[in-house]
C-alpha atoms as a PDB file:
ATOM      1  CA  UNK A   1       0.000   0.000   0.000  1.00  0.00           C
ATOM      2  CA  UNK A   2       2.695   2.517   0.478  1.00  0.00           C
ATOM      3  CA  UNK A   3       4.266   1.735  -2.599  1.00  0.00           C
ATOM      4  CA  UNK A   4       0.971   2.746  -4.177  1.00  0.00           C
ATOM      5  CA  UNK A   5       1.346   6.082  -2.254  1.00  0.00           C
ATOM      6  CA  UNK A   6       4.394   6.748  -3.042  1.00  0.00           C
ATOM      7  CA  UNK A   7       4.458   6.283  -6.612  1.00  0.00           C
ATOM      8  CA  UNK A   8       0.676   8.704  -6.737  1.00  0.00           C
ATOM      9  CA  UNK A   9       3.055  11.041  -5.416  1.00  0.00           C
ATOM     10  CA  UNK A  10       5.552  10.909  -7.496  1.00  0.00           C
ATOM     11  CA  UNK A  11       3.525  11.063 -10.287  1.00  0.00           C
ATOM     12  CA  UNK A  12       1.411  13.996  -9.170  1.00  0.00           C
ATOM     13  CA  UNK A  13       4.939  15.905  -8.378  1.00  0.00           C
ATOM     14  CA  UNK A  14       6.031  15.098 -11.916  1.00  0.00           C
ATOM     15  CA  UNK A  15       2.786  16.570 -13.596  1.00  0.00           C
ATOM     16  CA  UNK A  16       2.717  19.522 -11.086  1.00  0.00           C
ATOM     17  CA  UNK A  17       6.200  20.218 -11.848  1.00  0.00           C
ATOM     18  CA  UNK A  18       5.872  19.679 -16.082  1.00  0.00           C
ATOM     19  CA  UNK A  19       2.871  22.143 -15.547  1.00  0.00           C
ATOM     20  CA  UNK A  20       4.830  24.498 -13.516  1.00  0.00           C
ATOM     21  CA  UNK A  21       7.199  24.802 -15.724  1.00  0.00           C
ATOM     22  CA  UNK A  22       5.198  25.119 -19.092  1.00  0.00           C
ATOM     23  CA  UNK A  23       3.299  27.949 -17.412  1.00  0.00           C
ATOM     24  CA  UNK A  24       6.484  29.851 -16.074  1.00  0.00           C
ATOM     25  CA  UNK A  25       7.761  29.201 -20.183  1.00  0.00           C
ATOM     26  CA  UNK A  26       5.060  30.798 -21.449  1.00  0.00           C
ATOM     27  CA  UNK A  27       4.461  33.633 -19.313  1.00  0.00           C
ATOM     28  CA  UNK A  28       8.185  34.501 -19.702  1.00  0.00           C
ATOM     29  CA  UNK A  29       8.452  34.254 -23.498  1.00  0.00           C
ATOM     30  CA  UNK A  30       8.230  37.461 -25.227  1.00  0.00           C
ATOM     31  CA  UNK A  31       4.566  37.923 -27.350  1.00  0.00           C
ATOM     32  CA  UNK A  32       1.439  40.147 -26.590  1.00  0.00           C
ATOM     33  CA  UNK A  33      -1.127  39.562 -24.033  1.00  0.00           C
ATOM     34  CA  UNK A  34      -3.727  37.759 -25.955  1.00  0.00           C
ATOM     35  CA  UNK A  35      -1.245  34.865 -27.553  1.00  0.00           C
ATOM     36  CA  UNK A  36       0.352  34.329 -23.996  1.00  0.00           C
ATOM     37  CA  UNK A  37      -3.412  33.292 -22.921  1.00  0.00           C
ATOM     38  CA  UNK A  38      -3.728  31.230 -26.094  1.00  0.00           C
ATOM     39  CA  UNK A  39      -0.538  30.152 -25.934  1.00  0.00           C
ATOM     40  CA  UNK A  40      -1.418  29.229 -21.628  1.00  0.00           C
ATOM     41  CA  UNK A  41      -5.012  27.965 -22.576  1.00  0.00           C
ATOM     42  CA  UNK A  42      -3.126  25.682 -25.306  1.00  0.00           C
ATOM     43  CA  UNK A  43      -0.797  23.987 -22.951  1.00  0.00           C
ATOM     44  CA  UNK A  44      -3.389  23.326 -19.679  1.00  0.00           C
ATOM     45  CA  UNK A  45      -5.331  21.725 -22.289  1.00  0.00           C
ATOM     46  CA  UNK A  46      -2.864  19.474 -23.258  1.00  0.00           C
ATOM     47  CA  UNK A  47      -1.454  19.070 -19.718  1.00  0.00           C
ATOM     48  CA  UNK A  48      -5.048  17.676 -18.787  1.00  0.00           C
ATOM     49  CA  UNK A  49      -5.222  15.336 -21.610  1.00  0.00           C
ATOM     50  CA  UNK A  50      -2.223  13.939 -20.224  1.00  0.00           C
ATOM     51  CA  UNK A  51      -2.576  13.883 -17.305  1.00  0.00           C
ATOM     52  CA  UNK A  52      -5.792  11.993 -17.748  1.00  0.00           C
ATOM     53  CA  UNK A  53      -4.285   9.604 -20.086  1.00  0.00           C
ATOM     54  CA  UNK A  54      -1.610   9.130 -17.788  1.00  0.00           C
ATOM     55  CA  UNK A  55      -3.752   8.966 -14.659  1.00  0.00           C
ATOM     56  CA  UNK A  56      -5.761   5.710 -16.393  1.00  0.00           C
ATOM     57  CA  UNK A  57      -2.360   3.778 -17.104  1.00  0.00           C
ATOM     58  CA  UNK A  58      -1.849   4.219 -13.380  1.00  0.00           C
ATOM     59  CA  UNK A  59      -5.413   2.839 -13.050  1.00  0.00           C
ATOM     60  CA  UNK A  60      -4.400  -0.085 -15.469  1.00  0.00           C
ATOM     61  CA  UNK A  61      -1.355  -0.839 -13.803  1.00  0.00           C
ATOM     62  CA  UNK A  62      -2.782  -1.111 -10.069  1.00  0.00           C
ATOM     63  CA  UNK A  63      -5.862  -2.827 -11.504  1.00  0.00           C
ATOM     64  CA  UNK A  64      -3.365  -5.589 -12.707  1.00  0.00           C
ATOM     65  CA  UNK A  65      -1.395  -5.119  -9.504  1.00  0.00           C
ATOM     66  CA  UNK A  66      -4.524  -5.970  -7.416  1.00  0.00           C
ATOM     67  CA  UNK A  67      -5.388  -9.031  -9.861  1.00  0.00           C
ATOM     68  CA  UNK A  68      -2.158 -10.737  -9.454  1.00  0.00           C
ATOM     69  CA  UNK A  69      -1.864 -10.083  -5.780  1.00  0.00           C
ATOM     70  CA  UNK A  70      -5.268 -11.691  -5.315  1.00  0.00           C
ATOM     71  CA  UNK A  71      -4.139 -14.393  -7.829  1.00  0.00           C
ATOM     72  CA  UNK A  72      -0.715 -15.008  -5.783  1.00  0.00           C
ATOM     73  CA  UNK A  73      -2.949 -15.281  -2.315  1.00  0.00           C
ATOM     74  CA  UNK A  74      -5.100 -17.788  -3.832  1.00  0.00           C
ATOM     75  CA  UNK A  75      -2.307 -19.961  -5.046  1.00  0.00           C
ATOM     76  CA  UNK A  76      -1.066 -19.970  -1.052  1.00  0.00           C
ATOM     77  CA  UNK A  77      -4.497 -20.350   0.509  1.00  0.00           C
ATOM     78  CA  UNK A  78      -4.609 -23.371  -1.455  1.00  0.00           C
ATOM     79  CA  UNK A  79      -1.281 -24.592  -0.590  1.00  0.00           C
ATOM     80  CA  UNK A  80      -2.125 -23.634   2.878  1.00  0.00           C
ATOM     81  CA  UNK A  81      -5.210 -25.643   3.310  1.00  0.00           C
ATOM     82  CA  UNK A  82      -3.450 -28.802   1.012  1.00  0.00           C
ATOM     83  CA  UNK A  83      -1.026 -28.690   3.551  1.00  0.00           C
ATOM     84  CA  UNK A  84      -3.246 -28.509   6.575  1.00  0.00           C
ATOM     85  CA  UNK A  85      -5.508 -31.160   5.121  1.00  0.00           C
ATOM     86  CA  UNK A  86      -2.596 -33.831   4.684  1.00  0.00           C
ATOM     87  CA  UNK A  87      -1.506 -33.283   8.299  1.00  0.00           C
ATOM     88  CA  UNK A  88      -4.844 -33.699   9.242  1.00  0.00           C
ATOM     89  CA  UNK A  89      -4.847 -36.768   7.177  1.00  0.00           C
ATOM     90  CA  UNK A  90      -1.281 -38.534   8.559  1.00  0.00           C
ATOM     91  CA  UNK A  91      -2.518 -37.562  12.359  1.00  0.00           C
ATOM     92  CA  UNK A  92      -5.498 -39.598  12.068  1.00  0.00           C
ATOM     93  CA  UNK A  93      -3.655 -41.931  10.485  1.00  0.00           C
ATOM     94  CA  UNK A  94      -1.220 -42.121  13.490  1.00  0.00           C
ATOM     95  CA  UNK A  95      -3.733 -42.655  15.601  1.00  0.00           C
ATOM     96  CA  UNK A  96      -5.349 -44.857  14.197  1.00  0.00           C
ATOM     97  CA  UNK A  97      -2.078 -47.314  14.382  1.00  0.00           C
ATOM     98  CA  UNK A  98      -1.329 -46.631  17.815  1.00  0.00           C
ATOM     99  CA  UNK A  99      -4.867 -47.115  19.301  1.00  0.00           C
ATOM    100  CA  UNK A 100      -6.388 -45.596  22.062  1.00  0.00           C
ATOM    101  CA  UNK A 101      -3.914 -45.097  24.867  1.00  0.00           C
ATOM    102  CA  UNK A 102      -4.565 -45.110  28.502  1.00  0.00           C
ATOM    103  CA  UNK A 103      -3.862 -42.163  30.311  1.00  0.00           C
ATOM    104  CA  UNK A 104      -2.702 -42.670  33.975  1.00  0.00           C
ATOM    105  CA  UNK A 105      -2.388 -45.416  35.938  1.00  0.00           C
ATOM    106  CA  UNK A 106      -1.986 -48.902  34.671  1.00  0.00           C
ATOM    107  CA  UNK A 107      -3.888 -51.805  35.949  1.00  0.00           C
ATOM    108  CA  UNK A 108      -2.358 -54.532  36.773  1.00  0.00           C
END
């Protein structure tokens, strides 16, 4: 789970950052008023399409993340409970063999 974290906020940082920076670009580049806000409108736009696109291959990923986790606890459950069954199995087998035994005192 804090893998998962971590990497959300790595990837937030790195789209907050790319954004960051496109903005500062534009706002520092030499052109009138009215292209800057094109130019501004332009890039959030694309910026959100990316982020969105990116945003659902994260999605993708921890969707397939989850799968094979649940597919890898399944596999041990079942190992688990094989395991526990043949125990199960060879200590009533045991017993069988050895009988009831008396507990206590002889009598003789």
């Amino acid at each position: 789970m804090d893998e998962k974290k971590e990497f959300g906020k790595i990837l937030v940082a790195f789209f907050a950052g790319g954004a960051i920076g496109a903005m500062l670009g534009l706002l520092f580049a030499p052109a009138s008023g009215s292209d800057t806000r094109q130019k501004i409108k332009d890039t959030s736009v694309t910026v959100k399409d990316k982020t969105i696109e990116k945003v659902g291959e994260a999605k993708e990923e921890a969707t397939s993340l989850v799968s094979r986790g649940k597919e890898k606890v399944g596999d041990v459950k079942s190992q688990i409970q094989s395991a526990f069954e043949a125990g199960k199995g060879a200590y009533k087998g045991k017993k069988r063999r050895n009988g009831p035994r008396s507990r206590g005192r002889s009598i003789v």
